[in-house]
PDB file of N, CA and C in Angstrom:
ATOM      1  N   UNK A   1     -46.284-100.780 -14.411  1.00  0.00           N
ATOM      2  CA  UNK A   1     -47.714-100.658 -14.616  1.00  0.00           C
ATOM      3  C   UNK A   1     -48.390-100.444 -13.259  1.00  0.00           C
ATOM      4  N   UNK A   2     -49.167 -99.488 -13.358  1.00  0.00           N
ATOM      5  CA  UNK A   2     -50.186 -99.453 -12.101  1.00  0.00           C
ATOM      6  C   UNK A   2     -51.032-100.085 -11.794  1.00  0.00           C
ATOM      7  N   UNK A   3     -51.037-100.788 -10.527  1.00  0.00           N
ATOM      8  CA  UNK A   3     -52.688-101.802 -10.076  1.00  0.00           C
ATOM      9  C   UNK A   3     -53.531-101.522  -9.514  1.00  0.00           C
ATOM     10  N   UNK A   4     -54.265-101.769 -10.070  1.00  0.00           N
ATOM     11  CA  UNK A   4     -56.136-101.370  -9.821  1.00  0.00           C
ATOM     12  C   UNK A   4     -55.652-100.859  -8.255  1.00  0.00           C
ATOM     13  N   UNK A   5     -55.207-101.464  -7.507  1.00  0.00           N
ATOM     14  CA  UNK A   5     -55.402-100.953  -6.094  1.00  0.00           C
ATOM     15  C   UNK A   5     -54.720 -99.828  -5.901  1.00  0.00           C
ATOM     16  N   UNK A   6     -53.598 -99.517  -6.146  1.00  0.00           N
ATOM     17  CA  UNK A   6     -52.754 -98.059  -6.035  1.00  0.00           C
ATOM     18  C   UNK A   6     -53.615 -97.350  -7.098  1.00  0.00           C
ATOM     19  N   UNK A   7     -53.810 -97.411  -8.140  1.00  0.00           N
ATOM     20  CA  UNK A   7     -54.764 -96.404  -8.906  1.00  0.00           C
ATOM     21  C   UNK A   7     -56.414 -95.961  -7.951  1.00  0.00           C
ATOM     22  N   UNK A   8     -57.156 -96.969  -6.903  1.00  0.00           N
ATOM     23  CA  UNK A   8     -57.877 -96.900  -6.079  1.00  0.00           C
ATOM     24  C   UNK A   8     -57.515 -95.771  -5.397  1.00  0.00           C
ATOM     25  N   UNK A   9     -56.303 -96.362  -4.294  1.00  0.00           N
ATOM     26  CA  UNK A   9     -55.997 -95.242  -3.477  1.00  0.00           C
ATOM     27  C   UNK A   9     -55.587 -94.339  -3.837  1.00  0.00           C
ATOM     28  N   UNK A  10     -54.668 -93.731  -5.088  1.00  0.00           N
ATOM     29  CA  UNK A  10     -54.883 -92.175  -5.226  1.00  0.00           C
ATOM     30  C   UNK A  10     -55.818 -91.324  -5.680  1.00  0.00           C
ATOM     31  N   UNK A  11     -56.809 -92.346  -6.454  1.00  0.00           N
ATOM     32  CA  UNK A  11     -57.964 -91.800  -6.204  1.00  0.00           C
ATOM     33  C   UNK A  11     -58.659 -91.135  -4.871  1.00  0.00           C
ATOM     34  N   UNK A  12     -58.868 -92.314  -3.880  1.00  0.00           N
ATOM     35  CA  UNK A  12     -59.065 -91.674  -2.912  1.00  0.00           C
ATOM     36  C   UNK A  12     -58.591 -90.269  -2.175  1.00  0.00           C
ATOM     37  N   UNK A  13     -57.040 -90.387  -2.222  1.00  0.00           N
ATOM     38  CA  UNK A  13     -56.259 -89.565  -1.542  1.00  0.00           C
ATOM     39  C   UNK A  13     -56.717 -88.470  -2.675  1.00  0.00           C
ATOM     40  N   UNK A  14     -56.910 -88.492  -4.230  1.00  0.00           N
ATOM     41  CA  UNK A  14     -57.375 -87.142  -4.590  1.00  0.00           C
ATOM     42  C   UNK A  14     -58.588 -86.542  -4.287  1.00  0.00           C
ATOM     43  N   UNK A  15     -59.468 -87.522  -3.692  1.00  0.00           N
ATOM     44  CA  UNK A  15     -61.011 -86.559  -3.464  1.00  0.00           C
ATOM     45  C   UNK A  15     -61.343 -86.394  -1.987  1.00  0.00           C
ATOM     46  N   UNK A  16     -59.750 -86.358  -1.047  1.00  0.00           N
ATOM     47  CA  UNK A  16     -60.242 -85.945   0.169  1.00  0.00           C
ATOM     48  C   UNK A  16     -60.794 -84.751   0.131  1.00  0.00           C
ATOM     49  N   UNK A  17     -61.448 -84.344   0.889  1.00  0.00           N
ATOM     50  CA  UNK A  17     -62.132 -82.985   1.438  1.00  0.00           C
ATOM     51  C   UNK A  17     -61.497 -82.052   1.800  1.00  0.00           C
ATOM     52  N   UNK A  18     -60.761 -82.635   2.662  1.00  0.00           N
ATOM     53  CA  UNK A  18     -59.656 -81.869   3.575  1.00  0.00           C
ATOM     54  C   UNK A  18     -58.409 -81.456   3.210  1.00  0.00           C
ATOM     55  N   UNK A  19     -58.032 -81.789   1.891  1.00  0.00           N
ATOM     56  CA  UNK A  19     -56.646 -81.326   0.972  1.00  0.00           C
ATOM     57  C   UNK A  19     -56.725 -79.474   0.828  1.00  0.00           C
ATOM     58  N   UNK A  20     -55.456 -79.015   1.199  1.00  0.00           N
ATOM     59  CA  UNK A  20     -55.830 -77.539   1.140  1.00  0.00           C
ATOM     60  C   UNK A  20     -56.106 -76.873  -0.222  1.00  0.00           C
ATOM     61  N   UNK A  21     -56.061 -77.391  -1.233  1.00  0.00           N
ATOM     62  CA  UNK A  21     -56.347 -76.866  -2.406  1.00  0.00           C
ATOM     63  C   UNK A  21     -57.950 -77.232  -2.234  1.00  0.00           C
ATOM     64  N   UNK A  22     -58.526 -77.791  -2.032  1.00  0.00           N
ATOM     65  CA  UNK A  22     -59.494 -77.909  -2.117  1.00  0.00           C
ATOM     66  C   UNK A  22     -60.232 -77.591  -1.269  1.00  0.00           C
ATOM     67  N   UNK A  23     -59.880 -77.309  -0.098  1.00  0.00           N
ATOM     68  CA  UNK A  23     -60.488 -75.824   0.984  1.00  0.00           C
ATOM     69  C   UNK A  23     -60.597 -74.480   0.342  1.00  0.00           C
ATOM     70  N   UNK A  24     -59.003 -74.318  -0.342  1.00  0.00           N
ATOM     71  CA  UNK A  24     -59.179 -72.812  -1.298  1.00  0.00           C
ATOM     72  C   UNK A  24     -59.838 -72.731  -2.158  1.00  0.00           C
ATOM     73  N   UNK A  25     -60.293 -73.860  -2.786  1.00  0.00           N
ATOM     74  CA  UNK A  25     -60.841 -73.705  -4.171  1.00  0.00           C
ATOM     75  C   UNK A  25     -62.670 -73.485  -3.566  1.00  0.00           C
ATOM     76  N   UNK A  26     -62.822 -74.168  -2.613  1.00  0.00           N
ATOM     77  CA  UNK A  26     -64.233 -74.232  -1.584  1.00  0.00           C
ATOM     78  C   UNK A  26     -64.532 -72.738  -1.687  1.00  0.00           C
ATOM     79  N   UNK A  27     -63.572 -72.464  -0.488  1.00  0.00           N
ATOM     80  CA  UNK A  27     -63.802 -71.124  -0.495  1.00  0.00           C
ATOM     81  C   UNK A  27     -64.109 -69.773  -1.396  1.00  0.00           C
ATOM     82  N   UNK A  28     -63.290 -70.030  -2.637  1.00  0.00           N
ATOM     83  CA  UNK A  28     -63.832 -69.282  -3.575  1.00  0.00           C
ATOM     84  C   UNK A  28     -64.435 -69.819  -4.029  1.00  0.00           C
ATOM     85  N   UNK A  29     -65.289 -70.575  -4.159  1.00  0.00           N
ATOM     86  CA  UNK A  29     -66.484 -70.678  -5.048  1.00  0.00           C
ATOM     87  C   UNK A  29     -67.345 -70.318  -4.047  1.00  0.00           C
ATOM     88  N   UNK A  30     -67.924 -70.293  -2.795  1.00  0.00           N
ATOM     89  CA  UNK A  30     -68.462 -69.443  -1.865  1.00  0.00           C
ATOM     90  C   UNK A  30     -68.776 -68.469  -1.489  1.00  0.00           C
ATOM     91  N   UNK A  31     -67.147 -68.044  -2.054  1.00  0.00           N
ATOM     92  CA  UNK A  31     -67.462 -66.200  -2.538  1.00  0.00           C
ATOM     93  C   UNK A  31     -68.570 -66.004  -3.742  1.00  0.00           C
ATOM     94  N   UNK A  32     -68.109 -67.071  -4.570  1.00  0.00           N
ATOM     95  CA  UNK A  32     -68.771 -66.555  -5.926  1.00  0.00           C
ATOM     96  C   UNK A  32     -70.038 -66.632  -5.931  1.00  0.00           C
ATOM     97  N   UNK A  33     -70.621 -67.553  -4.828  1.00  0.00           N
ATOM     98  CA  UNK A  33     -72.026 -68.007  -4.960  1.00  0.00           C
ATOM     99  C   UNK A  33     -72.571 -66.669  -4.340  1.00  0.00           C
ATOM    100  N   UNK A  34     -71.982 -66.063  -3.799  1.00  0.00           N
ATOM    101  CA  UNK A  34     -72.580 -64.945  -2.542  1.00  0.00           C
ATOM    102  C   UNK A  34     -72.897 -63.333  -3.555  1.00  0.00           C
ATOM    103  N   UNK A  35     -72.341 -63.555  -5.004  1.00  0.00           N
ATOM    104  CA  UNK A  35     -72.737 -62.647  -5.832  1.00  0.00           C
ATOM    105  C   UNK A  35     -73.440 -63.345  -7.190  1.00  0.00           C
ATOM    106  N   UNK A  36     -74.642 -63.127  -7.154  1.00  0.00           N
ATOM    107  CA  UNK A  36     -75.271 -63.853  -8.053  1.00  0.00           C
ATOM    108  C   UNK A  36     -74.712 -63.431  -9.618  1.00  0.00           C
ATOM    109  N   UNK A  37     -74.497 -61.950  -9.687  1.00  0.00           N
ATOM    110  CA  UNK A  37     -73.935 -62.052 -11.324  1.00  0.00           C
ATOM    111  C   UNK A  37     -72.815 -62.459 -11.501  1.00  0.00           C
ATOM    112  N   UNK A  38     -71.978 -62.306 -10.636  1.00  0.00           N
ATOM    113  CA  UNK A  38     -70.368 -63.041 -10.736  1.00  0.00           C
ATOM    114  C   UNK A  38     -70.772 -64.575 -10.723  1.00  0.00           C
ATOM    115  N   UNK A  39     -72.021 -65.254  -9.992  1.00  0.00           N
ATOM    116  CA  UNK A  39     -72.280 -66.516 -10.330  1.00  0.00           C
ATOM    117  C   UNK A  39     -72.694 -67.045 -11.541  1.00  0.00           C
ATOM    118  N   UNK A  40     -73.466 -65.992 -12.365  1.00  0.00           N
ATOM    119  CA  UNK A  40     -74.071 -66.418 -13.946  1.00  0.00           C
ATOM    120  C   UNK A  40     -72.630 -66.458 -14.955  1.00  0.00           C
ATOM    121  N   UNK A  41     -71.737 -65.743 -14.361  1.00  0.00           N
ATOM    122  CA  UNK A  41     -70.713 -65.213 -15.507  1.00  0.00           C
ATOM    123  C   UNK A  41     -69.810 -66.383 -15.273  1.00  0.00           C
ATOM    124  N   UNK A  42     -69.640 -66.769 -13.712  1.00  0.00           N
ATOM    125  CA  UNK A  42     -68.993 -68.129 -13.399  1.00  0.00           C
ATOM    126  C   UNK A  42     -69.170 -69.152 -14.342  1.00  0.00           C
ATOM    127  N   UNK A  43     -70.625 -69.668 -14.206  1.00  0.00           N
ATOM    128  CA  UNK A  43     -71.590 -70.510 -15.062  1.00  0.00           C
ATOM    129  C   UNK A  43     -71.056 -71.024 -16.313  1.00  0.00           C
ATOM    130  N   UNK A  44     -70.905 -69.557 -16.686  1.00  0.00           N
ATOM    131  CA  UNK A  44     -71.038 -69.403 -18.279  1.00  0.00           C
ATOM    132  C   UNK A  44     -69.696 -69.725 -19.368  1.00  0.00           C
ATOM    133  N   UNK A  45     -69.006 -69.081 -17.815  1.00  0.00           N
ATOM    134  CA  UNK A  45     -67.256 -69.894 -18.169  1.00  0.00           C
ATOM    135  C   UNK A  45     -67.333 -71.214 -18.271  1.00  0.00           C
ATOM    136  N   UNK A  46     -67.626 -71.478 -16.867  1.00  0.00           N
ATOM    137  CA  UNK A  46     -67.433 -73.243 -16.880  1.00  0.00           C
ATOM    138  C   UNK A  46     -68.132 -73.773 -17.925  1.00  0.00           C
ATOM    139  N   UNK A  47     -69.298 -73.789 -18.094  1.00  0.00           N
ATOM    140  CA  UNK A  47     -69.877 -74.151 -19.336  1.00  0.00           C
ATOM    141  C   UNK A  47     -69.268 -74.100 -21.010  1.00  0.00           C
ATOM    142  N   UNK A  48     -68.838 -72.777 -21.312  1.00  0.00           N
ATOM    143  CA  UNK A  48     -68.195 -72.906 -22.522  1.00  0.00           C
ATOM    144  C   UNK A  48     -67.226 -72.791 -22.388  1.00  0.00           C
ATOM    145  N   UNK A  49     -66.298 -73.304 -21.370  1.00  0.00           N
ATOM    146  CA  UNK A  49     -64.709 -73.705 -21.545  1.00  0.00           C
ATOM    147  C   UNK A  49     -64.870 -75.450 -21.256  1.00  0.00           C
ATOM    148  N   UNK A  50     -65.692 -76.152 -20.332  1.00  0.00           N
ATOM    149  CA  UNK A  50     -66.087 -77.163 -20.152  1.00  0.00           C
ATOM    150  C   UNK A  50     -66.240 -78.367 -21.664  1.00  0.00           C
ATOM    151  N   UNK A  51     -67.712 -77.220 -21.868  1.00  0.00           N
ATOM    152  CA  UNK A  51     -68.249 -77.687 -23.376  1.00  0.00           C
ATOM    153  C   UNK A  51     -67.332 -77.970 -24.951  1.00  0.00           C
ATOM    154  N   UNK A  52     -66.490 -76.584 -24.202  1.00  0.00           N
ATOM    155  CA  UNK A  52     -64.919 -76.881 -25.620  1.00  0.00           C
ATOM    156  C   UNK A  52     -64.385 -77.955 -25.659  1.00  0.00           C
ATOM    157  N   UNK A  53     -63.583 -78.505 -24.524  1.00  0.00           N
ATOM    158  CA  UNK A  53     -62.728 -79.417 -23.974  1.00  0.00           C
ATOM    159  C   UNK A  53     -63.323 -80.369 -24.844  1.00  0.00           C
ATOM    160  N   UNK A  54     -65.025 -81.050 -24.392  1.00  0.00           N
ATOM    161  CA  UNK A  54     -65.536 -82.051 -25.059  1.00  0.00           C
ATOM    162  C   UNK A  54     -65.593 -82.239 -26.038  1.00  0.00           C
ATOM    163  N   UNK A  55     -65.894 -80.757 -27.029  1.00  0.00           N
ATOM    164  CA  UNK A  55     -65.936 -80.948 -28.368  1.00  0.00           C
ATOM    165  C   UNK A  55     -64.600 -81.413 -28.889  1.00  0.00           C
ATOM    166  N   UNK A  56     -63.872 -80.948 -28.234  1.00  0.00           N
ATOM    167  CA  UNK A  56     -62.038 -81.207 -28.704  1.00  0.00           C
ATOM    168  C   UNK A  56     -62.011 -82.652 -28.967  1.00  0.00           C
ATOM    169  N   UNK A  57     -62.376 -82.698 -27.698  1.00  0.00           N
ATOM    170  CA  UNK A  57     -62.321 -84.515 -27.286  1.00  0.00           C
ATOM    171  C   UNK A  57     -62.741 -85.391 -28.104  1.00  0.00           C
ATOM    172  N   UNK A  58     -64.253 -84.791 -28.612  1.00  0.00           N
ATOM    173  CA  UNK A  58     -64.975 -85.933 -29.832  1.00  0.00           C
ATOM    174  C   UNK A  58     -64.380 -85.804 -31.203  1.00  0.00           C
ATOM    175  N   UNK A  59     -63.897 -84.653 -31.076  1.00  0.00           N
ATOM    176  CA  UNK A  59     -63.503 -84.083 -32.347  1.00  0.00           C
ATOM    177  C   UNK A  59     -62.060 -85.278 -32.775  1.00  0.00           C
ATOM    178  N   UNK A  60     -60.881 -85.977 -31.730  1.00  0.00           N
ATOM    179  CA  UNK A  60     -59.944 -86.412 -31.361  1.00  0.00           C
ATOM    180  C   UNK A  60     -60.061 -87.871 -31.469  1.00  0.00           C
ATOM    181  N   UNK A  61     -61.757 -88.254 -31.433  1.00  0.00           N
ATOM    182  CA  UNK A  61     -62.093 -89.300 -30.865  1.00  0.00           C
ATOM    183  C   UNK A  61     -60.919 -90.361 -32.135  1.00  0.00           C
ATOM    184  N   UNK A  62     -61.548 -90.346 -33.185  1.00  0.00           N
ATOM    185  CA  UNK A  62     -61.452 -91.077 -33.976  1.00  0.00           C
ATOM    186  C   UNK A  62     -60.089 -91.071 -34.690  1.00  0.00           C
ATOM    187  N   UNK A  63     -59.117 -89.919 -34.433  1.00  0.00           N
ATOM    188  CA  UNK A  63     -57.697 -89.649 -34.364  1.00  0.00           C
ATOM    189  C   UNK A  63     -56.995 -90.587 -33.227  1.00  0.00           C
ATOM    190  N   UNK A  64     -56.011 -91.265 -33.790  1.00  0.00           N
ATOM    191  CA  UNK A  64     -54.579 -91.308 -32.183  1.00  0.00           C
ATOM    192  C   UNK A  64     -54.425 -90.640 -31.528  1.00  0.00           C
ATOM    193  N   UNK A  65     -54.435 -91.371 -29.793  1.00  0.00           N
ATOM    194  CA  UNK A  65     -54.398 -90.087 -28.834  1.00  0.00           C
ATOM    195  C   UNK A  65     -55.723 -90.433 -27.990  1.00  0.00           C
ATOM    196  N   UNK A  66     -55.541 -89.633 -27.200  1.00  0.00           N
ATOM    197  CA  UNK A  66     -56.143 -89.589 -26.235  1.00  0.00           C
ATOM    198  C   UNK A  66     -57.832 -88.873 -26.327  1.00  0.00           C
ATOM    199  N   UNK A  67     -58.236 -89.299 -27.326  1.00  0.00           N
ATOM    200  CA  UNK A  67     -60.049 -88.310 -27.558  1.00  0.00           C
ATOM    201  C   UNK A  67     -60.526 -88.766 -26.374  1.00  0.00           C
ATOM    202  N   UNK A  68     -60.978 -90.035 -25.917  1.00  0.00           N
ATOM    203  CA  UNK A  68     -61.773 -89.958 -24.667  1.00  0.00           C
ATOM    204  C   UNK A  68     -61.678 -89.608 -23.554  1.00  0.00           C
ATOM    205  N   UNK A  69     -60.187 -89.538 -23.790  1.00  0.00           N
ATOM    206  CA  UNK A  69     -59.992 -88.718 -22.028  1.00  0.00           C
ATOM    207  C   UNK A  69     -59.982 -87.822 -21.892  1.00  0.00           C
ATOM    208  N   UNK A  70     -60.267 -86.676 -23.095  1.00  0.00           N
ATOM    209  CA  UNK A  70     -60.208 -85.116 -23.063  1.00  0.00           C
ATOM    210  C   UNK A  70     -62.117 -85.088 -23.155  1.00  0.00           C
ATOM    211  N   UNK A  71     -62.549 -85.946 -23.827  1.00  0.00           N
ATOM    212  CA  UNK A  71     -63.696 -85.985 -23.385  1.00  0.00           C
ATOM    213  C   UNK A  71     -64.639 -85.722 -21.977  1.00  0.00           C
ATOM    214  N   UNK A  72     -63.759 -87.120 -21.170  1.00  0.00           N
ATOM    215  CA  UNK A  72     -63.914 -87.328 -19.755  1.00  0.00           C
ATOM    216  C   UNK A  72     -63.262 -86.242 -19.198  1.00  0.00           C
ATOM    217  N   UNK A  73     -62.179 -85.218 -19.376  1.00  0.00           N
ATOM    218  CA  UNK A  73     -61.628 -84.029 -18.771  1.00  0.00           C
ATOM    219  C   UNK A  73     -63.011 -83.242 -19.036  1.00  0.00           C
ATOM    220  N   UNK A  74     -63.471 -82.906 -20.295  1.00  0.00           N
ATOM    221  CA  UNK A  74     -64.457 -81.690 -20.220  1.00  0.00           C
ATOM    222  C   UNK A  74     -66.106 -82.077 -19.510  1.00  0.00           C
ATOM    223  N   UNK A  75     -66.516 -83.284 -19.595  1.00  0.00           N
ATOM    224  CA  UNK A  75     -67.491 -83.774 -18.533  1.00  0.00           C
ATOM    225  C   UNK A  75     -67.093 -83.663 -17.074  1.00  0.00           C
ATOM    226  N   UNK A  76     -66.100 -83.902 -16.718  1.00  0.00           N
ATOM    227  CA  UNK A  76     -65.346 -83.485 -15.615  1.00  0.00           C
ATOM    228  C   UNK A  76     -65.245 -81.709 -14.980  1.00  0.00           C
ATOM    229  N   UNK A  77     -65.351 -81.046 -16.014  1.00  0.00           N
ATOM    230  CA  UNK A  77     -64.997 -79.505 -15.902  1.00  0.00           C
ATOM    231  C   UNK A  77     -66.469 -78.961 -15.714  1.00  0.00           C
ATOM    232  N   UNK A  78     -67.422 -79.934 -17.005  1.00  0.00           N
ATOM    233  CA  UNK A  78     -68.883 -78.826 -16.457  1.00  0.00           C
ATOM    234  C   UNK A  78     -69.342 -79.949 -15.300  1.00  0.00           C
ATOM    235  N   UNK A  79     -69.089 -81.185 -14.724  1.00  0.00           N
ATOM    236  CA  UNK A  79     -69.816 -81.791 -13.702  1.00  0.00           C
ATOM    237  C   UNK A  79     -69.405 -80.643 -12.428  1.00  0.00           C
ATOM    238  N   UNK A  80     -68.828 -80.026 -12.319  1.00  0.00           N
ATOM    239  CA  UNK A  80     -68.185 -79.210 -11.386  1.00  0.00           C
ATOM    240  C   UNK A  80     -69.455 -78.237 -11.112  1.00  0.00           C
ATOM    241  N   UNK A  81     -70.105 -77.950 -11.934  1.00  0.00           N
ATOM    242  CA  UNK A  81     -71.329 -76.746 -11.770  1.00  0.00           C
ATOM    243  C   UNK A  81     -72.762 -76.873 -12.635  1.00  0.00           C
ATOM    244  N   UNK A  82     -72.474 -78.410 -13.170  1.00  0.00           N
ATOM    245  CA  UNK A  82     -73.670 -78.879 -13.615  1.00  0.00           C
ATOM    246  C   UNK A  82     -74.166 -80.139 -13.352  1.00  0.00           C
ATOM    247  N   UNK A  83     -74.879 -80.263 -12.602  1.00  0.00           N
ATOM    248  CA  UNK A  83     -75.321 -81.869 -12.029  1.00  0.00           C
ATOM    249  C   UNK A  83     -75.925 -82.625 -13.252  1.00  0.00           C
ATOM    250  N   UNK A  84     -76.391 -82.350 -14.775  1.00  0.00           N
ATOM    251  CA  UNK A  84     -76.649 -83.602 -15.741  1.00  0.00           C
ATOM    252  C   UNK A  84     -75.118 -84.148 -16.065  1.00  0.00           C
ATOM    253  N   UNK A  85     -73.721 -83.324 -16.105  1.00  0.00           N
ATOM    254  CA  UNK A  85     -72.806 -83.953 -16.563  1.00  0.00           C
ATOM    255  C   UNK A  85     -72.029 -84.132 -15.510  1.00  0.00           C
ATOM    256  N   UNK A  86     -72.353 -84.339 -14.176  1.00  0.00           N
ATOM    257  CA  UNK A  86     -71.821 -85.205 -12.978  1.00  0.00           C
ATOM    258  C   UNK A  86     -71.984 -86.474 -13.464  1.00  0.00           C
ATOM    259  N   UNK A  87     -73.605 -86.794 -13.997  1.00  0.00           N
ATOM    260  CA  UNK A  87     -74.032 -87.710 -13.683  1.00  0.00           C
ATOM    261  C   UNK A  87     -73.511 -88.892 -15.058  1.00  0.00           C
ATOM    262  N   UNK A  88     -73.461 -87.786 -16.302  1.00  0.00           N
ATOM    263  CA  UNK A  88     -73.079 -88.318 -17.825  1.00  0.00           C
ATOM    264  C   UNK A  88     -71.793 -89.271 -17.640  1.00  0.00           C
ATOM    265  N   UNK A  89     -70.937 -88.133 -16.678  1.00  0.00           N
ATOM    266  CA  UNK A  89     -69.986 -88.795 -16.570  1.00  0.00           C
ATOM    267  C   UNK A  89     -69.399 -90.239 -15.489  1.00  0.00           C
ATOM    268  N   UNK A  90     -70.669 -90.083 -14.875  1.00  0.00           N
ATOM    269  CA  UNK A  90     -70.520 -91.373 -13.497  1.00  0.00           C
ATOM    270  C   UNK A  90     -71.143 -92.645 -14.292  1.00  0.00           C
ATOM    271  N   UNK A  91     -72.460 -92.293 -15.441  1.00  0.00           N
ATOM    272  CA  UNK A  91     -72.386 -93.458 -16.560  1.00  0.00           C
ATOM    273  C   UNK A  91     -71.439 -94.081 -17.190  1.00  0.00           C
ATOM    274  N   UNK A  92     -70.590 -92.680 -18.143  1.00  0.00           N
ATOM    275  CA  UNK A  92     -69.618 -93.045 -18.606  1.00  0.00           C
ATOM    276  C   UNK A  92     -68.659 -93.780 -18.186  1.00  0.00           C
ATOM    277  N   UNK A  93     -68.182 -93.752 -16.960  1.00  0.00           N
ATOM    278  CA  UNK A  93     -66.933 -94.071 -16.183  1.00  0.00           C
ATOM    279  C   UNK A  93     -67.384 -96.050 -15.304  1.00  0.00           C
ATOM    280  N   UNK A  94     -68.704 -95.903 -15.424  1.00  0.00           N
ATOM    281  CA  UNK A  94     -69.535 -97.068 -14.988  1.00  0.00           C
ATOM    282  C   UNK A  94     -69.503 -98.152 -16.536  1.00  0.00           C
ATOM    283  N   UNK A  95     -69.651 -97.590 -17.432  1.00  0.00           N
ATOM    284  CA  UNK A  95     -69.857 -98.256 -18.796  1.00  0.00           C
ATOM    285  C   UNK A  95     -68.095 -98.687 -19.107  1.00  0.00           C
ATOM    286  N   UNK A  96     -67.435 -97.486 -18.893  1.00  0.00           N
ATOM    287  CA  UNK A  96     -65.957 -97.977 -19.951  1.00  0.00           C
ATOM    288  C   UNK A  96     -65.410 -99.063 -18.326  1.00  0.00           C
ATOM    289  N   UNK A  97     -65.395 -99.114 -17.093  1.00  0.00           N
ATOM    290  CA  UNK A  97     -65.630 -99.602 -16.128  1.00  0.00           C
ATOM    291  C   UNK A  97     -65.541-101.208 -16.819  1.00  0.00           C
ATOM    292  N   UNK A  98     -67.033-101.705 -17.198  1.00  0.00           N
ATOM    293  CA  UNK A  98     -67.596-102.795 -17.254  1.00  0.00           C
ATOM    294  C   UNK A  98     -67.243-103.150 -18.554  1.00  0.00           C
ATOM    295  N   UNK A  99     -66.922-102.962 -19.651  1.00  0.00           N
ATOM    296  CA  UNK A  99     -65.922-102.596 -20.889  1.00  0.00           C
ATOM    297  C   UNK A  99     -64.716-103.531 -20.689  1.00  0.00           C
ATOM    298  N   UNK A 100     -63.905-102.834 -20.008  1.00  0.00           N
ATOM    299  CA  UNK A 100     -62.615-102.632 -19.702  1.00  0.00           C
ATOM    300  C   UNK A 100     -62.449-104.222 -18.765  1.00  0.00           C
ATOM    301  N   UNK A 101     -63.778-104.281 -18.311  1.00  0.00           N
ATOM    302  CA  UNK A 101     -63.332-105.830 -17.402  1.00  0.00           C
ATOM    303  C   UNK A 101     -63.889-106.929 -18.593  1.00  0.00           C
ATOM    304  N   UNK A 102     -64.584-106.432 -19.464  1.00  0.00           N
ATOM    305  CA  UNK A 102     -65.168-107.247 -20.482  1.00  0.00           C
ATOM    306  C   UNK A 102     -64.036-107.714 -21.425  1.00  0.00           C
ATOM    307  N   UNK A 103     -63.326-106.710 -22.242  1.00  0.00           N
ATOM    308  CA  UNK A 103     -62.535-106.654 -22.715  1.00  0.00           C
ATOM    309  C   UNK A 103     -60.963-107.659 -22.026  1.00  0.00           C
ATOM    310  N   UNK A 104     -60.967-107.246 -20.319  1.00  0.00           N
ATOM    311  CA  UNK A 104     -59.650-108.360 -20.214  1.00  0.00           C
ATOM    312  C   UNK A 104     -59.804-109.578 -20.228  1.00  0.00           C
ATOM    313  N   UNK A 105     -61.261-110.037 -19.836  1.00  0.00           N
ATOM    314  CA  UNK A 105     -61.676-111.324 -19.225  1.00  0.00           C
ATOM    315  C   UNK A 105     -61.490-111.971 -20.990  1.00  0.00           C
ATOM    316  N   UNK A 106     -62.287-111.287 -21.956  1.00  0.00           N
ATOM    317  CA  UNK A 106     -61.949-111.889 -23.285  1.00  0.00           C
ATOM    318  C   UNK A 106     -60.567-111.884 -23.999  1.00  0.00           C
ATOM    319  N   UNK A 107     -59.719-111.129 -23.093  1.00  0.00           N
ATOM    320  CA  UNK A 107     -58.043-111.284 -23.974  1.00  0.00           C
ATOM    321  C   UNK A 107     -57.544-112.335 -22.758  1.00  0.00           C
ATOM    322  N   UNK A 108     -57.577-113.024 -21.420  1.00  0.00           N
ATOM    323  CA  UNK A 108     -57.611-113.867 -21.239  1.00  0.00           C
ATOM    324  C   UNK A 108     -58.394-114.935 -21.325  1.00  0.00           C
ATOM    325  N   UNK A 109     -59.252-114.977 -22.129  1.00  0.00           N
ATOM    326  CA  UNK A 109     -59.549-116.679 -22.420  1.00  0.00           C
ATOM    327  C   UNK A 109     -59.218-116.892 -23.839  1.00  0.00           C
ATOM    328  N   UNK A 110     -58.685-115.973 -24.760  1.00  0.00           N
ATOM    329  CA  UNK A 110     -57.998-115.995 -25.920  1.00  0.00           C
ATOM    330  C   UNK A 110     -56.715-117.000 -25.774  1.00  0.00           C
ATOM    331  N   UNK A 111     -56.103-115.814 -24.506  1.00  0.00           N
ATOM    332  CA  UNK A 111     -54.668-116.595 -24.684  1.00  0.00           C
ATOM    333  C   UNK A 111     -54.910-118.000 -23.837  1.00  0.00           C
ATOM    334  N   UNK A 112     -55.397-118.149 -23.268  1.00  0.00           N
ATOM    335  CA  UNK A 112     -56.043-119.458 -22.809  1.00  0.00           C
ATOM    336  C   UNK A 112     -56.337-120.274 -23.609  1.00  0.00           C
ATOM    337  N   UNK A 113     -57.098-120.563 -24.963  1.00  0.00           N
ATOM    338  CA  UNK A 113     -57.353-120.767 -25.687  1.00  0.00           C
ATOM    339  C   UNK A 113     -56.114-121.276 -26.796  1.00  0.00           C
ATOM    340  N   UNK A 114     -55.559-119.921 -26.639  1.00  0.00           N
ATOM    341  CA  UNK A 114     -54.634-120.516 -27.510  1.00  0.00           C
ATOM    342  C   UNK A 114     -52.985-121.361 -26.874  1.00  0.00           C
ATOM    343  N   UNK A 115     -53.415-121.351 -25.882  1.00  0.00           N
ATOM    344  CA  UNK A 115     -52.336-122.235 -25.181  1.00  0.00           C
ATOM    345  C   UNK A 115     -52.691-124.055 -25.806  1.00  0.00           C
TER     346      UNK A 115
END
């Protein structure tokens, strides 16, 4: 099982700046910004390939499997070129966050309890 702290640090280590995929990926989107219709058509991808993902996701929700994290993948895909679902998703990730510590603190005082 992974601990909060190694799951921390590869986090970190994934959102350096300085990783070369993510210089290349810089760079072309730089290009793209520098042609405004190749930027609308950009847009329009990310947006309805983004927007799919999510629908998939909700669509999944209530199935076995993974619905929320294909969710959190397609909030993830349009936060990339849309700052309301940067932000949807820094809620989201803040809420299942405080959840998730809610949720252990009450399955340990269960088994506490039932000791």
């Amino acid at each position: 099982m992974v601990t909060e702290a190694e799951l921390n640090r590869e986090i970190v280590a994934g959102e350096n700046p300085h990783h070369p995929a993510r210089r290349m990926l810089r760079a072309v989107r730089d290009w793209v910004d520098t042609r405004p219709r190749l930027r609308s058509i950009y847009r329009f991808g990310v947006g309805a390939f983004g927007g799919g993902i999510a629908v998939l996701g909700l669509l999944l929700v209530p199935l076995p499997g993974p619905g929320w994290l294909v969710v959190f993948l397609g909030l993830a895909v349009l936060g990339t070129e849309f700052t309301w679902a940067k932000k949807a998703a820094g809620f989201l990730k803040r809420m299942l966050s405080r959840f998730w510590a809610w949720w252990n603190a009450r399955k340990t005082a269960r088994a506490s309890a039932a000791q």
